[in-house]
PDB file of N, CA and C in Angstrom:
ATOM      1  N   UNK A   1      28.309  42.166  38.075  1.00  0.00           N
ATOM      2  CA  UNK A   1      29.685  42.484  38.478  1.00  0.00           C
ATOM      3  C   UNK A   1      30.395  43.275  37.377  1.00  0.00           C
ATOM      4  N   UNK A   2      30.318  42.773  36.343  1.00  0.00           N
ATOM      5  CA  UNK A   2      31.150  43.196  35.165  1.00  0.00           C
ATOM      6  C   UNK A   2      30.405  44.732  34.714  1.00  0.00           C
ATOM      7  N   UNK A   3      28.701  44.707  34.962  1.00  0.00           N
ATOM      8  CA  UNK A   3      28.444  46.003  34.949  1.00  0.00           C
ATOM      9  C   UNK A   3      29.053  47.105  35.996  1.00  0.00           C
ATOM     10  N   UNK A   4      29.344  46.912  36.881  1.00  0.00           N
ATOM     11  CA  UNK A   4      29.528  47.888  38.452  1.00  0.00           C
ATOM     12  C   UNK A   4      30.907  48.104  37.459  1.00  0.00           C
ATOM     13  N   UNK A   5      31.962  47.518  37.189  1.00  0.00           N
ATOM     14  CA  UNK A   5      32.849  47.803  36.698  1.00  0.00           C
ATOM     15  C   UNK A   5      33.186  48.458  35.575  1.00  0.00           C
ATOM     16  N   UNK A   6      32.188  48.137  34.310  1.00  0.00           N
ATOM     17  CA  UNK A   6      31.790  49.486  33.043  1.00  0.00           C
ATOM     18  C   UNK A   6      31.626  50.892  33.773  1.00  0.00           C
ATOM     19  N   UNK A   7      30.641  50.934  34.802  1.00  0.00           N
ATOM     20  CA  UNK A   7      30.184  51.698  35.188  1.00  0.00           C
ATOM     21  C   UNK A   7      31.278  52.506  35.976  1.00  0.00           C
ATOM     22  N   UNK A   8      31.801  52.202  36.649  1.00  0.00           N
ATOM     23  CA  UNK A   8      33.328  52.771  37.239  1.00  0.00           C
ATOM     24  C   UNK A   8      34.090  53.452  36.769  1.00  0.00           C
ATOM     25  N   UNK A   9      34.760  52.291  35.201  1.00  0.00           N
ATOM     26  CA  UNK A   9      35.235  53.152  34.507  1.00  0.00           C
ATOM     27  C   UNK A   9      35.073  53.942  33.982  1.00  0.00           C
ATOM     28  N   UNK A  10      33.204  54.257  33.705  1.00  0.00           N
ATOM     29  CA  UNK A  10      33.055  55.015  32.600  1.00  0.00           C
ATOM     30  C   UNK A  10      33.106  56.746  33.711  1.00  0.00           C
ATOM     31  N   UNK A  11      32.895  56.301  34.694  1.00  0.00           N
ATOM     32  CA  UNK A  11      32.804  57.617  36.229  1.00  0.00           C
ATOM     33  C   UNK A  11      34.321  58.184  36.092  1.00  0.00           C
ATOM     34  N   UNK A  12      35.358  57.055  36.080  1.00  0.00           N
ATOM     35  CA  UNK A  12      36.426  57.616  35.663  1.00  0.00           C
ATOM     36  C   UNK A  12      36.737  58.421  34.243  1.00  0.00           C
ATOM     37  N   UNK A  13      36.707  58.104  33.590  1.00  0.00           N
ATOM     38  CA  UNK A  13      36.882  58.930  32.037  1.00  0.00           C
ATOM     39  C   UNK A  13      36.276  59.667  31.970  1.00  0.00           C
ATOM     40  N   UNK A  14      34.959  60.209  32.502  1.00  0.00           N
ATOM     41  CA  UNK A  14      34.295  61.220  32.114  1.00  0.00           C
ATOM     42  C   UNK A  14      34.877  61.985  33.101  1.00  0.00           C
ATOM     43  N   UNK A  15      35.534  61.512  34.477  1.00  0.00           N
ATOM     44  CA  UNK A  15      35.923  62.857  35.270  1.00  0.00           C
ATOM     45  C   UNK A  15      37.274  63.443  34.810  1.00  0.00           C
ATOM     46  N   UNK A  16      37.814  62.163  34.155  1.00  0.00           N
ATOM     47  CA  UNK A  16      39.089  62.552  33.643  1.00  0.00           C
ATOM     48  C   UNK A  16      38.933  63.825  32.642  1.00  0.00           C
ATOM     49  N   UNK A  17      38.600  63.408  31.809  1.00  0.00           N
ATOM     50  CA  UNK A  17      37.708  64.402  30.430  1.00  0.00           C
ATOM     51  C   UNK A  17      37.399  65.811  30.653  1.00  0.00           C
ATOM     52  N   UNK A  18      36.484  65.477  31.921  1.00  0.00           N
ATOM     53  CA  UNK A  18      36.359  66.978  32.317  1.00  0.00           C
ATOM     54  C   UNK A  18      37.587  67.730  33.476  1.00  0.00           C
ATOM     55  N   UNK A  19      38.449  67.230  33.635  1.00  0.00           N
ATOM     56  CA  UNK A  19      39.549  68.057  33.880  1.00  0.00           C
ATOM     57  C   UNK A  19      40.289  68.116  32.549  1.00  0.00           C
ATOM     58  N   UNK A  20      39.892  67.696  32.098  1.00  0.00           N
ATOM     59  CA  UNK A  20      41.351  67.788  30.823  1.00  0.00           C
ATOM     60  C   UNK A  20      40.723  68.391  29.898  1.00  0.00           C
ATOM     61  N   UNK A  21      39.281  68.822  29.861  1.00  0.00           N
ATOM     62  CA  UNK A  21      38.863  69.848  28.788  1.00  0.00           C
ATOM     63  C   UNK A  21      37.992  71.059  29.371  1.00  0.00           C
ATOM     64  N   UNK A  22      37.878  71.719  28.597  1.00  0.00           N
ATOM     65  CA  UNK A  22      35.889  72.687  29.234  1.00  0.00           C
ATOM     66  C   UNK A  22      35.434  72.220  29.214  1.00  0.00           C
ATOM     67  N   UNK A  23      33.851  72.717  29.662  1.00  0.00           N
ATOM     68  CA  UNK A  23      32.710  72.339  30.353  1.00  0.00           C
ATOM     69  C   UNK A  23      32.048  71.954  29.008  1.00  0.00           C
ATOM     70  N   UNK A  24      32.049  72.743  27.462  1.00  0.00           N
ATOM     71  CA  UNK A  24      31.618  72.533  26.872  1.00  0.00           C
ATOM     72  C   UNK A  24      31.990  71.214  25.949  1.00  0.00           C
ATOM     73  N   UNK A  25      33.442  71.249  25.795  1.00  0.00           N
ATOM     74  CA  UNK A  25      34.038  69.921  25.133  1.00  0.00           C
ATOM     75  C   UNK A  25      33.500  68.699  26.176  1.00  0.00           C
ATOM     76  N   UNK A  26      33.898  68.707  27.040  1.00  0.00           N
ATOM     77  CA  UNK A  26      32.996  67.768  28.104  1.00  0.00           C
ATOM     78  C   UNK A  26      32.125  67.163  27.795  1.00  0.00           C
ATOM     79  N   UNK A  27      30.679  68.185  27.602  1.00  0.00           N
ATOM     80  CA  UNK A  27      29.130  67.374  26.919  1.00  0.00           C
ATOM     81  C   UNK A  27      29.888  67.015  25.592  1.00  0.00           C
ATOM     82  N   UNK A  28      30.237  67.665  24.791  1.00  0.00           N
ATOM     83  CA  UNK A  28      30.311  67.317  23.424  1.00  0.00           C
ATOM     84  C   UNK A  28      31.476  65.383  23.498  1.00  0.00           C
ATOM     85  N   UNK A  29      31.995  65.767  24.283  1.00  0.00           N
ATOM     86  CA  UNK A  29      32.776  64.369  24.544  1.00  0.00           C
ATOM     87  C   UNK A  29      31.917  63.179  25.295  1.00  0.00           C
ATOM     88  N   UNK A  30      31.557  63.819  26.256  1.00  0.00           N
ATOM     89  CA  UNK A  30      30.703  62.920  27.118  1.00  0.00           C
ATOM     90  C   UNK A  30      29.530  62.265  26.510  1.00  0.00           C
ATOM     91  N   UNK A  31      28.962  62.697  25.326  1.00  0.00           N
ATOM     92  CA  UNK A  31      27.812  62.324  24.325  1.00  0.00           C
ATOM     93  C   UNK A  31      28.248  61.131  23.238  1.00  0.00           C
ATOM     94  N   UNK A  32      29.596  62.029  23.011  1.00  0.00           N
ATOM     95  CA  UNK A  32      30.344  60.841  21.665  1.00  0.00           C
ATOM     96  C   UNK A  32      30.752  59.477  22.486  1.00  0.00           C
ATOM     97  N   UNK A  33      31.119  59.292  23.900  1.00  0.00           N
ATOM     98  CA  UNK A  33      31.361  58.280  24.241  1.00  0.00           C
ATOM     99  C   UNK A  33      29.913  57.450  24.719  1.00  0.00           C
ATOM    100  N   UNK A  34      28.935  58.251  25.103  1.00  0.00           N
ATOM    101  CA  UNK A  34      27.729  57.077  25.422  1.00  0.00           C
ATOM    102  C   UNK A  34      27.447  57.085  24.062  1.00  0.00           C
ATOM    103  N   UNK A  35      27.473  57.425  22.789  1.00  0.00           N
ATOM    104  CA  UNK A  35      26.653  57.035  21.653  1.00  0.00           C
ATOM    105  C   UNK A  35      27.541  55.912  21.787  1.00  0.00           C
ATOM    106  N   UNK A  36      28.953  56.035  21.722  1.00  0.00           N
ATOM    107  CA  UNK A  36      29.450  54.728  21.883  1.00  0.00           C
ATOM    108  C   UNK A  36      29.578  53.664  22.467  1.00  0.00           C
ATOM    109  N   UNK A  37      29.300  53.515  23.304  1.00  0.00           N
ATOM    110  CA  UNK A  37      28.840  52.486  24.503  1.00  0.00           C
ATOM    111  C   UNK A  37      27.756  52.325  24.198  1.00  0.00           C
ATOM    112  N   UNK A  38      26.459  52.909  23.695  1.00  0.00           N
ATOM    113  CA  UNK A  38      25.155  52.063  23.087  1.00  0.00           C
ATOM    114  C   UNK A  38      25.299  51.159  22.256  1.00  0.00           C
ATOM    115  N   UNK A  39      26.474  51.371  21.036  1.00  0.00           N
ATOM    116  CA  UNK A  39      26.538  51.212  20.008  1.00  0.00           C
ATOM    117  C   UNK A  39      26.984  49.417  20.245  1.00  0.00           C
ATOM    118  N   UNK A  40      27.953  49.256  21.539  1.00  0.00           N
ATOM    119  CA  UNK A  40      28.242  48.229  21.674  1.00  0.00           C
ATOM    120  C   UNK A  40      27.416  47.099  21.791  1.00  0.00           C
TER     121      UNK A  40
END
């Protein structure tokens, strides 16, 4: 349960992200946040 819900949010922020930046800041963002979420 609590995964379906990481997982949600994380669908949200990354779509957020990519309206709110380029395509390229995007990967470069979208990378720094799963290193971070491994990290957890």
């Amino acid at each position: 349960m609590r995964m379906w819900l990481l997982l949600i949010l994380l669908v949200c922020v990354s779509g957020a992200l990519y309206l709110g930046f380029g395509s390229h800041e995007y990967s470069e963002r979208s990378s720094e946040i799963v290193s971070q979420l491994e990290n957890l």
